[in-house]
PDB file of N, CA and C in Angstrom:
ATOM      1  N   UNK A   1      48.272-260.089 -43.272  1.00  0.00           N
ATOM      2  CA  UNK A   1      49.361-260.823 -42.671  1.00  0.00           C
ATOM      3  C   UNK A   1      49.491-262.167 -43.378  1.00  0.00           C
ATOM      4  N   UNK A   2      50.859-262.586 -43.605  1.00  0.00           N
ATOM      5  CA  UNK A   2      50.571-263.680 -44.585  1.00  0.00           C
ATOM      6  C   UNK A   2      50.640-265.157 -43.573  1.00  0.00           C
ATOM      7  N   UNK A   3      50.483-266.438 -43.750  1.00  0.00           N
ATOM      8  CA  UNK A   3      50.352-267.220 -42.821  1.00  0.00           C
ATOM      9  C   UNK A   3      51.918-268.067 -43.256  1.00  0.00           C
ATOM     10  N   UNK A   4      52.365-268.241 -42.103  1.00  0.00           N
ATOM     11  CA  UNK A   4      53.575-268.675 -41.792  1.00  0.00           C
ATOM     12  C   UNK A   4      53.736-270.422 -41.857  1.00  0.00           C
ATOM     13  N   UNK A   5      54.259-270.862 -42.803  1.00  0.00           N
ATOM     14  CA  UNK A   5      54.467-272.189 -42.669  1.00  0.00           C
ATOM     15  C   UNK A   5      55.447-272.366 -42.210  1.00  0.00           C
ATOM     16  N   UNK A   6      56.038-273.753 -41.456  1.00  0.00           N
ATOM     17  CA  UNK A   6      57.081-274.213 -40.757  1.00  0.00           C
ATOM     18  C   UNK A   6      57.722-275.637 -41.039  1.00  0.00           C
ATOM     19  N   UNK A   7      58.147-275.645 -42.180  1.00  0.00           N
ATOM     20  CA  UNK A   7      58.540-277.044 -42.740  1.00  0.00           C
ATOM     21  C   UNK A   7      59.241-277.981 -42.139  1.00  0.00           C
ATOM     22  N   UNK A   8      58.707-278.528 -42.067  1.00  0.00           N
ATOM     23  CA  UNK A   8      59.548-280.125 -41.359  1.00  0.00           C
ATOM     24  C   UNK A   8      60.822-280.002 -42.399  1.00  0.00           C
ATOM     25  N   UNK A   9      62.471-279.439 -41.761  1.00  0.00           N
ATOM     26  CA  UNK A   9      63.193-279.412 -42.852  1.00  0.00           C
ATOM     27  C   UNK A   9      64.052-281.057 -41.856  1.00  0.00           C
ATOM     28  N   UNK A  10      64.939-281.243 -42.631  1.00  0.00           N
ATOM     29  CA  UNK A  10      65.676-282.701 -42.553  1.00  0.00           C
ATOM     30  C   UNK A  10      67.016-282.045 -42.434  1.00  0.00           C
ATOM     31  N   UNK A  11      67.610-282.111 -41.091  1.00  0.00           N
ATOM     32  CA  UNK A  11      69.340-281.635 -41.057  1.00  0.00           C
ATOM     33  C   UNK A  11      70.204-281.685 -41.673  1.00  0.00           C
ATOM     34  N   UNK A  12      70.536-280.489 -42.310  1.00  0.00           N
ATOM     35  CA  UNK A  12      71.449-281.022 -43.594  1.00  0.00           C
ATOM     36  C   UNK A  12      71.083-280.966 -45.320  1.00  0.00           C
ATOM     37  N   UNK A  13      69.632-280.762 -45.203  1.00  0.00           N
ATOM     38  CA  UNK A  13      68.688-280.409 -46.374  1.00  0.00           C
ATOM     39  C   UNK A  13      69.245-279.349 -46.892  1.00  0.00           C
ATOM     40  N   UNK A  14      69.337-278.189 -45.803  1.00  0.00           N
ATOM     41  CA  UNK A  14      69.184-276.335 -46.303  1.00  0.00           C
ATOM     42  C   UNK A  14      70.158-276.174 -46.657  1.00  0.00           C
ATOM     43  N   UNK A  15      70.665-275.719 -47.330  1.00  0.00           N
ATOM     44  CA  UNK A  15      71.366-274.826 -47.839  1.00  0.00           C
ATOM     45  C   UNK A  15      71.172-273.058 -48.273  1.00  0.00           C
ATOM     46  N   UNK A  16      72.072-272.814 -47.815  1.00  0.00           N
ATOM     47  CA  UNK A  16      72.281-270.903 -48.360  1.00  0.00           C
ATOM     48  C   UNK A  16      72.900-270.283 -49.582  1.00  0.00           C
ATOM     49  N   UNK A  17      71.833-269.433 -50.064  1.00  0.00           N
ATOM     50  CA  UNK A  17      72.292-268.935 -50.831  1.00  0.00           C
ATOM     51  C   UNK A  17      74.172-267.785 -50.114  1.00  0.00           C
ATOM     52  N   UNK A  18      74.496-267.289 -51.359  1.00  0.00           N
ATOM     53  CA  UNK A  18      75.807-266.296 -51.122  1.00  0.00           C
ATOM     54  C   UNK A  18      75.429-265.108 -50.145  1.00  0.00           C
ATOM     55  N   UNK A  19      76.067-265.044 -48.832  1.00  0.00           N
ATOM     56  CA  UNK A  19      75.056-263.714 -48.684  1.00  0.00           C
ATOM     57  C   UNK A  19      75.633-262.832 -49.320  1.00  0.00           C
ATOM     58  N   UNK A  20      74.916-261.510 -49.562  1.00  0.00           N
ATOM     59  CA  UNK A  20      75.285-260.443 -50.188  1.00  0.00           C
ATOM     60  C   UNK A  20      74.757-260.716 -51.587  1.00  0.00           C
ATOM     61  N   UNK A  21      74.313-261.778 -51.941  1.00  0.00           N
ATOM     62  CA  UNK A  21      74.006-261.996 -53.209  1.00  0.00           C
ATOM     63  C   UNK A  21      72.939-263.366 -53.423  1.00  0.00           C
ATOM     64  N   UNK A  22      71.734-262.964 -52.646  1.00  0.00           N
ATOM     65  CA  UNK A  22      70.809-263.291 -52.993  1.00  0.00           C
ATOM     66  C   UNK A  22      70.045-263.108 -54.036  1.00  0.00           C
ATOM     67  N   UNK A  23      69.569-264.366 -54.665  1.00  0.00           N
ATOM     68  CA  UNK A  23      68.892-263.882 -56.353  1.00  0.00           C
ATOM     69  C   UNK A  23      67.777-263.451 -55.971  1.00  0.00           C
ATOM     70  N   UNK A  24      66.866-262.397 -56.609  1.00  0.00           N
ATOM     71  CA  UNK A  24      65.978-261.613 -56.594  1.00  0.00           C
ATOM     72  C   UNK A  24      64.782-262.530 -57.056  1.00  0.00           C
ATOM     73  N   UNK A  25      63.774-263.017 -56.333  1.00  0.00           N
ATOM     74  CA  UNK A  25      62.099-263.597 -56.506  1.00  0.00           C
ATOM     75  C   UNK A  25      61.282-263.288 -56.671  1.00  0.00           C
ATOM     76  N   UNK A  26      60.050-263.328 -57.176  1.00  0.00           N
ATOM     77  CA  UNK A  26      58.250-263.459 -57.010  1.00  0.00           C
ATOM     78  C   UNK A  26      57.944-264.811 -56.839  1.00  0.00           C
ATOM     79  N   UNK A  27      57.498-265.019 -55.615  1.00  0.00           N
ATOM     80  CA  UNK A  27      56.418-265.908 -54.511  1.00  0.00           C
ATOM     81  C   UNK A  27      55.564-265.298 -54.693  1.00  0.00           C
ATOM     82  N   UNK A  28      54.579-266.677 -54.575  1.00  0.00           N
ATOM     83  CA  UNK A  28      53.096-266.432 -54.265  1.00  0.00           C
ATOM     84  C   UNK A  28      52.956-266.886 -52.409  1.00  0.00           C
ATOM     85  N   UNK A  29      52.755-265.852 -51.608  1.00  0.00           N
ATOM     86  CA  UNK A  29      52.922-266.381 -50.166  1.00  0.00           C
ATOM     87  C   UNK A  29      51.806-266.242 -49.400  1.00  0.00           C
ATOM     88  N   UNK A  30      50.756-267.461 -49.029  1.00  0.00           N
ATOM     89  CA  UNK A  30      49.718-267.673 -48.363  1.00  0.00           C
ATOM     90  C   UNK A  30      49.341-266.624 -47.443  1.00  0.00           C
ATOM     91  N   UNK A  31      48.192-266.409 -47.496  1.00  0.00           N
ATOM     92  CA  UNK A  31      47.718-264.863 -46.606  1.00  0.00           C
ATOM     93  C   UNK A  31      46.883-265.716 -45.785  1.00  0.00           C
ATOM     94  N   UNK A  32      46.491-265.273 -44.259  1.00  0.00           N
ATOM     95  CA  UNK A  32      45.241-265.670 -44.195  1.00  0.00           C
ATOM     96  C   UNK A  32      44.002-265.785 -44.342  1.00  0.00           C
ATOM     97  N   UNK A  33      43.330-266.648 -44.102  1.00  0.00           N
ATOM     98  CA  UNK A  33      42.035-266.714 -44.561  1.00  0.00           C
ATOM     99  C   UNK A  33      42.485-267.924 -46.124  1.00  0.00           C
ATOM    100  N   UNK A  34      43.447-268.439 -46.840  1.00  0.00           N
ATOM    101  CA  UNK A  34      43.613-269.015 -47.863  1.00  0.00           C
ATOM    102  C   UNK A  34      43.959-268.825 -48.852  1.00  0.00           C
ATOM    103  N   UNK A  35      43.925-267.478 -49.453  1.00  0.00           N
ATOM    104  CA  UNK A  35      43.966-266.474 -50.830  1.00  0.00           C
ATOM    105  C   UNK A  35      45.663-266.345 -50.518  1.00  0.00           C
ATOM    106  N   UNK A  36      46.459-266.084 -51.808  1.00  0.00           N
ATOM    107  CA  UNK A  36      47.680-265.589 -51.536  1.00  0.00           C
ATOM    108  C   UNK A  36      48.158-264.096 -52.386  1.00  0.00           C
ATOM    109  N   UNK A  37      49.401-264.327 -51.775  1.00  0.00           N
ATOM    110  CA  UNK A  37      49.913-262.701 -52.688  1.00  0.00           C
ATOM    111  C   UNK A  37      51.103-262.734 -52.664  1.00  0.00           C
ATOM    112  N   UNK A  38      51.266-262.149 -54.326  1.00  0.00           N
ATOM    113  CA  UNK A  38      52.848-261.999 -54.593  1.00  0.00           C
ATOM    114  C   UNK A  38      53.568-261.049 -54.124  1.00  0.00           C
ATOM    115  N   UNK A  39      54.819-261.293 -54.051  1.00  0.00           N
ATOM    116  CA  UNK A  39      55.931-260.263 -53.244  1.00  0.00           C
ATOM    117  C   UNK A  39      56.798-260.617 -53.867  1.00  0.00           C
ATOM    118  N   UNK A  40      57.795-259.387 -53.990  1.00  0.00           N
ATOM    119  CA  UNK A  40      59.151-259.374 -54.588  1.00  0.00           C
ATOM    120  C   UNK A  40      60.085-259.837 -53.777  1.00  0.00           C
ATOM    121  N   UNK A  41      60.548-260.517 -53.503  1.00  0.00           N
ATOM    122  CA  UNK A  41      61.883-261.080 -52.384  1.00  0.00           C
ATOM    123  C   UNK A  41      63.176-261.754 -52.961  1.00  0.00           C
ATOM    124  N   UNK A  42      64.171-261.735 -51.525  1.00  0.00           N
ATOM    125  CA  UNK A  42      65.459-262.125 -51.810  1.00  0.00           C
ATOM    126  C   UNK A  42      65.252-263.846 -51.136  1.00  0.00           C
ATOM    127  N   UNK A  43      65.578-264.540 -51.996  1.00  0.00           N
ATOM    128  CA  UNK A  43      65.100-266.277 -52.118  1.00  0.00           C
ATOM    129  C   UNK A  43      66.672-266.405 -50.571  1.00  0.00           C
ATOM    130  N   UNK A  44      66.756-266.774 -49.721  1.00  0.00           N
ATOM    131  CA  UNK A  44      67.693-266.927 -48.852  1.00  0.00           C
ATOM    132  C   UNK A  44      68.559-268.245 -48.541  1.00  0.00           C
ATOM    133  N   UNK A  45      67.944-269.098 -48.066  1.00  0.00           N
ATOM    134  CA  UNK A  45      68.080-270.546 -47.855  1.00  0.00           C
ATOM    135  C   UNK A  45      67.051-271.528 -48.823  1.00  0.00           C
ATOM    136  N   UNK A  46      67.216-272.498 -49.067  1.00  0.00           N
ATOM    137  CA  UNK A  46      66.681-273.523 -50.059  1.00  0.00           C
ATOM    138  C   UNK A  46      66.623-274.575 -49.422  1.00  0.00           C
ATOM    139  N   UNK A  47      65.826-276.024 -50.209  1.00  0.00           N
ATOM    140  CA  UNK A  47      65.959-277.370 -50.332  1.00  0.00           C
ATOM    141  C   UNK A  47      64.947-277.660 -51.515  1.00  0.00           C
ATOM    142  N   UNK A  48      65.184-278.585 -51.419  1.00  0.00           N
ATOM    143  CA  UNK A  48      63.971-279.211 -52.811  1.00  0.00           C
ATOM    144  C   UNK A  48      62.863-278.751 -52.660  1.00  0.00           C
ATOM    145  N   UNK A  49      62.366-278.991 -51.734  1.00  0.00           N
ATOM    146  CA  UNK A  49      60.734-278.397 -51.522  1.00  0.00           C
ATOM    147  C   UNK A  49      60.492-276.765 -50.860  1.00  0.00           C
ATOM    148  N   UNK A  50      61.230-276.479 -50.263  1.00  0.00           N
ATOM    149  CA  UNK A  50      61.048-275.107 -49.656  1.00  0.00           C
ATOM    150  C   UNK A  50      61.741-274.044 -49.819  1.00  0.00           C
ATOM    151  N   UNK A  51      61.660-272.969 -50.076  1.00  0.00           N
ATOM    152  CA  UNK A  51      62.682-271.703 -50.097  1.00  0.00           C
ATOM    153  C   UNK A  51      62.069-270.604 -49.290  1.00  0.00           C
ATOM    154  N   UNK A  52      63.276-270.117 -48.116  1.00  0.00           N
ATOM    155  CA  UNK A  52      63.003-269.276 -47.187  1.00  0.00           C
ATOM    156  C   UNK A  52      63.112-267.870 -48.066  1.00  0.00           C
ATOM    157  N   UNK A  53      61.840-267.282 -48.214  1.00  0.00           N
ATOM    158  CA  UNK A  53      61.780-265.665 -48.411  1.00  0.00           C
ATOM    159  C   UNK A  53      62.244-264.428 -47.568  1.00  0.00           C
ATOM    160  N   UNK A  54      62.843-263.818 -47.674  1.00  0.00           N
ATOM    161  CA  UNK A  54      62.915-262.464 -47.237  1.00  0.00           C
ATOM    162  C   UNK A  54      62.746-260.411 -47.969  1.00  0.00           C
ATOM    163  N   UNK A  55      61.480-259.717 -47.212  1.00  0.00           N
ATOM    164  CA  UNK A  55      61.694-259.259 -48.007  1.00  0.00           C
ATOM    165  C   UNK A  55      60.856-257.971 -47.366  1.00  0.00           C
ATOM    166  N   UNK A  56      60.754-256.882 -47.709  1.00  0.00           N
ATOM    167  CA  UNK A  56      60.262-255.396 -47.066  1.00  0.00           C
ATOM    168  C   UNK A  56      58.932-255.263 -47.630  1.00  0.00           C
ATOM    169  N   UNK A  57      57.773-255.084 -46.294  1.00  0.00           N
ATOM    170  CA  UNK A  57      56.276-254.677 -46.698  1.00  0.00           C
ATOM    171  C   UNK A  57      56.337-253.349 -47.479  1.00  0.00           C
ATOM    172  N   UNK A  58      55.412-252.569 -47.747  1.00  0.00           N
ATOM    173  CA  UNK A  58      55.130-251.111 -47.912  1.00  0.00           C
ATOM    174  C   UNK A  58      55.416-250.136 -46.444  1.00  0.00           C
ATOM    175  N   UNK A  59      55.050-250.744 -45.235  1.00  0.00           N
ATOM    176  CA  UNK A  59      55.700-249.840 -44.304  1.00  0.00           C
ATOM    177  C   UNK A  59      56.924-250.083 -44.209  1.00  0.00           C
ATOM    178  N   UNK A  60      58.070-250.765 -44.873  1.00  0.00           N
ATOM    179  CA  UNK A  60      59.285-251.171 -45.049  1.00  0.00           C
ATOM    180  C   UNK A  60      59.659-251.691 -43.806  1.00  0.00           C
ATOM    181  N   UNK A  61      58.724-252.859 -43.375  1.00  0.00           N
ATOM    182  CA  UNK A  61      59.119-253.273 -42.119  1.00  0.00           C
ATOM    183  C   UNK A  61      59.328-255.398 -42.826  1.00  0.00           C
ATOM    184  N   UNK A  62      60.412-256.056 -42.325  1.00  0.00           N
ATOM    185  CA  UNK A  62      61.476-256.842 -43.027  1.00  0.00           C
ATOM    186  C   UNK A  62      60.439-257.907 -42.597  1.00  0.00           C
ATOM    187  N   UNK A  63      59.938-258.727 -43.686  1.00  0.00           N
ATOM    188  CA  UNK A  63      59.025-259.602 -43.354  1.00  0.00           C
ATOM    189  C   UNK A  63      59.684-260.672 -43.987  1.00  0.00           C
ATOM    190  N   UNK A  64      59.194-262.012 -43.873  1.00  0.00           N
ATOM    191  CA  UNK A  64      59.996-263.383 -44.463  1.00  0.00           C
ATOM    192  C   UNK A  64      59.070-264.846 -43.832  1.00  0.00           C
ATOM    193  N   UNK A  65      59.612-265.846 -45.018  1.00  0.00           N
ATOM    194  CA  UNK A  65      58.846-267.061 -44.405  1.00  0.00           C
ATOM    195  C   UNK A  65      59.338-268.231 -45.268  1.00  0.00           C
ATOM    196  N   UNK A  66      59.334-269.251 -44.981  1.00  0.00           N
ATOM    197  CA  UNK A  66      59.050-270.442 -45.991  1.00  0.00           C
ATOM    198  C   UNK A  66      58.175-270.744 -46.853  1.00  0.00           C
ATOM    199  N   UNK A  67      58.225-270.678 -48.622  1.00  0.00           N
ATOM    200  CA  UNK A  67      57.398-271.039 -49.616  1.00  0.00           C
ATOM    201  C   UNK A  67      57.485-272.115 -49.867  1.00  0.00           C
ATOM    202  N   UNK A  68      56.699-273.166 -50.672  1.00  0.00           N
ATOM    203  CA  UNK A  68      57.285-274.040 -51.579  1.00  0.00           C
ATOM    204  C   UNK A  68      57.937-273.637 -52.597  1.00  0.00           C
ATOM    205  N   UNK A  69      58.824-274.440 -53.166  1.00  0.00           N
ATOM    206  CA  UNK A  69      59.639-273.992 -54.410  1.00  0.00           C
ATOM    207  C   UNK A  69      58.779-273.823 -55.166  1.00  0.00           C
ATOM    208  N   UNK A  70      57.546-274.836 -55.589  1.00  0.00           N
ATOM    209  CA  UNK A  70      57.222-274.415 -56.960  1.00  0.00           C
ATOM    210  C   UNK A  70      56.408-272.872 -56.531  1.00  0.00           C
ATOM    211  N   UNK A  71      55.798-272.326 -55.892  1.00  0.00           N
ATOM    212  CA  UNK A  71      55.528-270.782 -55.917  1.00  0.00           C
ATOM    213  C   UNK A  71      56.185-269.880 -55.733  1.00  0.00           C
ATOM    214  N   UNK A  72      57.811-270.341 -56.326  1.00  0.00           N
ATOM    215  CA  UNK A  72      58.905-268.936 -56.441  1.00  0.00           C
ATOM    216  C   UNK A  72      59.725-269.072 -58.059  1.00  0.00           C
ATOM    217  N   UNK A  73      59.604-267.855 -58.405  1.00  0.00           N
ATOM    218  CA  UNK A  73      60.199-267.838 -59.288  1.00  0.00           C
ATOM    219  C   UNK A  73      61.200-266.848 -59.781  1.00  0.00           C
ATOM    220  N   UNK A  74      62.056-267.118 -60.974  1.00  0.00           N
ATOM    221  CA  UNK A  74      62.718-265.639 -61.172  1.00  0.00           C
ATOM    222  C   UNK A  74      62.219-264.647 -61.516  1.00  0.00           C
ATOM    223  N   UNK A  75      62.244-263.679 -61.379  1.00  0.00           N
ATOM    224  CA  UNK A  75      62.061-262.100 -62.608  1.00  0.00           C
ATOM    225  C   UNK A  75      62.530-262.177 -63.824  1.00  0.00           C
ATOM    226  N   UNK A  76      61.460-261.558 -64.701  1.00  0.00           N
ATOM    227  CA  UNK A  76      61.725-261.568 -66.106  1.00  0.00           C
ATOM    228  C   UNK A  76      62.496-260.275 -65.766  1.00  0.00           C
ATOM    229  N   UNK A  77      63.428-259.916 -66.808  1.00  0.00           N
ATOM    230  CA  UNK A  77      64.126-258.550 -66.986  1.00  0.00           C
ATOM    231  C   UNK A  77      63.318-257.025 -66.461  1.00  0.00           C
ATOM    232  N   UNK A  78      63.974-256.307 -65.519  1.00  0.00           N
ATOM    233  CA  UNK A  78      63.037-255.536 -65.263  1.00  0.00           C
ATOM    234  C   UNK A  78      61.279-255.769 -64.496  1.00  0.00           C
ATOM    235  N   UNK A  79      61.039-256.899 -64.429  1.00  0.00           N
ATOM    236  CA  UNK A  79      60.033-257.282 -63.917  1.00  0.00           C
ATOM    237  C   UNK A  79      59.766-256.869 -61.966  1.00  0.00           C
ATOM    238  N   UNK A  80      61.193-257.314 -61.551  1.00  0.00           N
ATOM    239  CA  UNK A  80      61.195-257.321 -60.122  1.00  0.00           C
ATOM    240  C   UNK A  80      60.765-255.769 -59.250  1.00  0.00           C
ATOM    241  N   UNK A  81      60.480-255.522 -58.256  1.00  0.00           N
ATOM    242  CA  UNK A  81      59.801-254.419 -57.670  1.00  0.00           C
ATOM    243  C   UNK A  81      60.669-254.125 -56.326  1.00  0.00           C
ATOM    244  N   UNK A  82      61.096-254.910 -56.062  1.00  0.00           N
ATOM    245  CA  UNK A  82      61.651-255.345 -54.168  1.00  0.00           C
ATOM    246  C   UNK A  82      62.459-254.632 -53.841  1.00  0.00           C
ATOM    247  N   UNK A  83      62.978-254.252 -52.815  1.00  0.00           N
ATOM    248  CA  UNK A  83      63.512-253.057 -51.920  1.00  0.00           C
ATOM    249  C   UNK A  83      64.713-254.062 -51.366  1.00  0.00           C
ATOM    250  N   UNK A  84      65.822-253.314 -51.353  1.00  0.00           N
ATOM    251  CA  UNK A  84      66.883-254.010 -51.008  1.00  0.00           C
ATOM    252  C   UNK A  84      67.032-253.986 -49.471  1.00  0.00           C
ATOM    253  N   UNK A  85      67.723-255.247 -48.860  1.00  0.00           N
ATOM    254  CA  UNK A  85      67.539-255.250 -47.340  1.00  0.00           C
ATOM    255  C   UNK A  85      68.548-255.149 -46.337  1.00  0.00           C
ATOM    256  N   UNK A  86      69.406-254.174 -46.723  1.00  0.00           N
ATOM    257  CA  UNK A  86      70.486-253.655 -45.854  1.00  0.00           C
ATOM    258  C   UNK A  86      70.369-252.767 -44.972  1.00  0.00           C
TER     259      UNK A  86
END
């Protein structure tokens, strides 16, 4: 289970991506116990410091959370793995 952060965001900070056209991610997203793990996700809402993840376990059940920005990044070509969430 990964551990859920809850960012002090500032009203007016967030912004959304397009829906329907979320860019495709790899986060590194805190597990418990301290250790983390990457996941393929759709990057959703933003600010400077945080980007809300969304994205399907292996039992394809719709999991999501707040990262820091710097532990998200794009996919190299073909790199990405993630299950689309419609």
């Amino acid at each position: 289970m990964h551990a859920r952060h809850k960012p002090e965001l500032t009203p007016g900070s967030v912004r959304r991506f397009v829906y329907g056209k979320e860019p495709k991610v790899i986060a590194k997203v805190p597990v418990k116990g301290g250790s983390t793990v990457e996941v393929h996700a759709y990057a959703e809402h933003y600010n400077r410091e945080w980007v809300s993840i969304a994205w399907h376990d292996d039992g394809i059940v719709h999991q999501g959370c707040w990262v820091p920005a710097g532990d998200v990044r794009r996919p190299a070509e073909g790199e990405w793995r993630g299950r689309y969430l419609h």
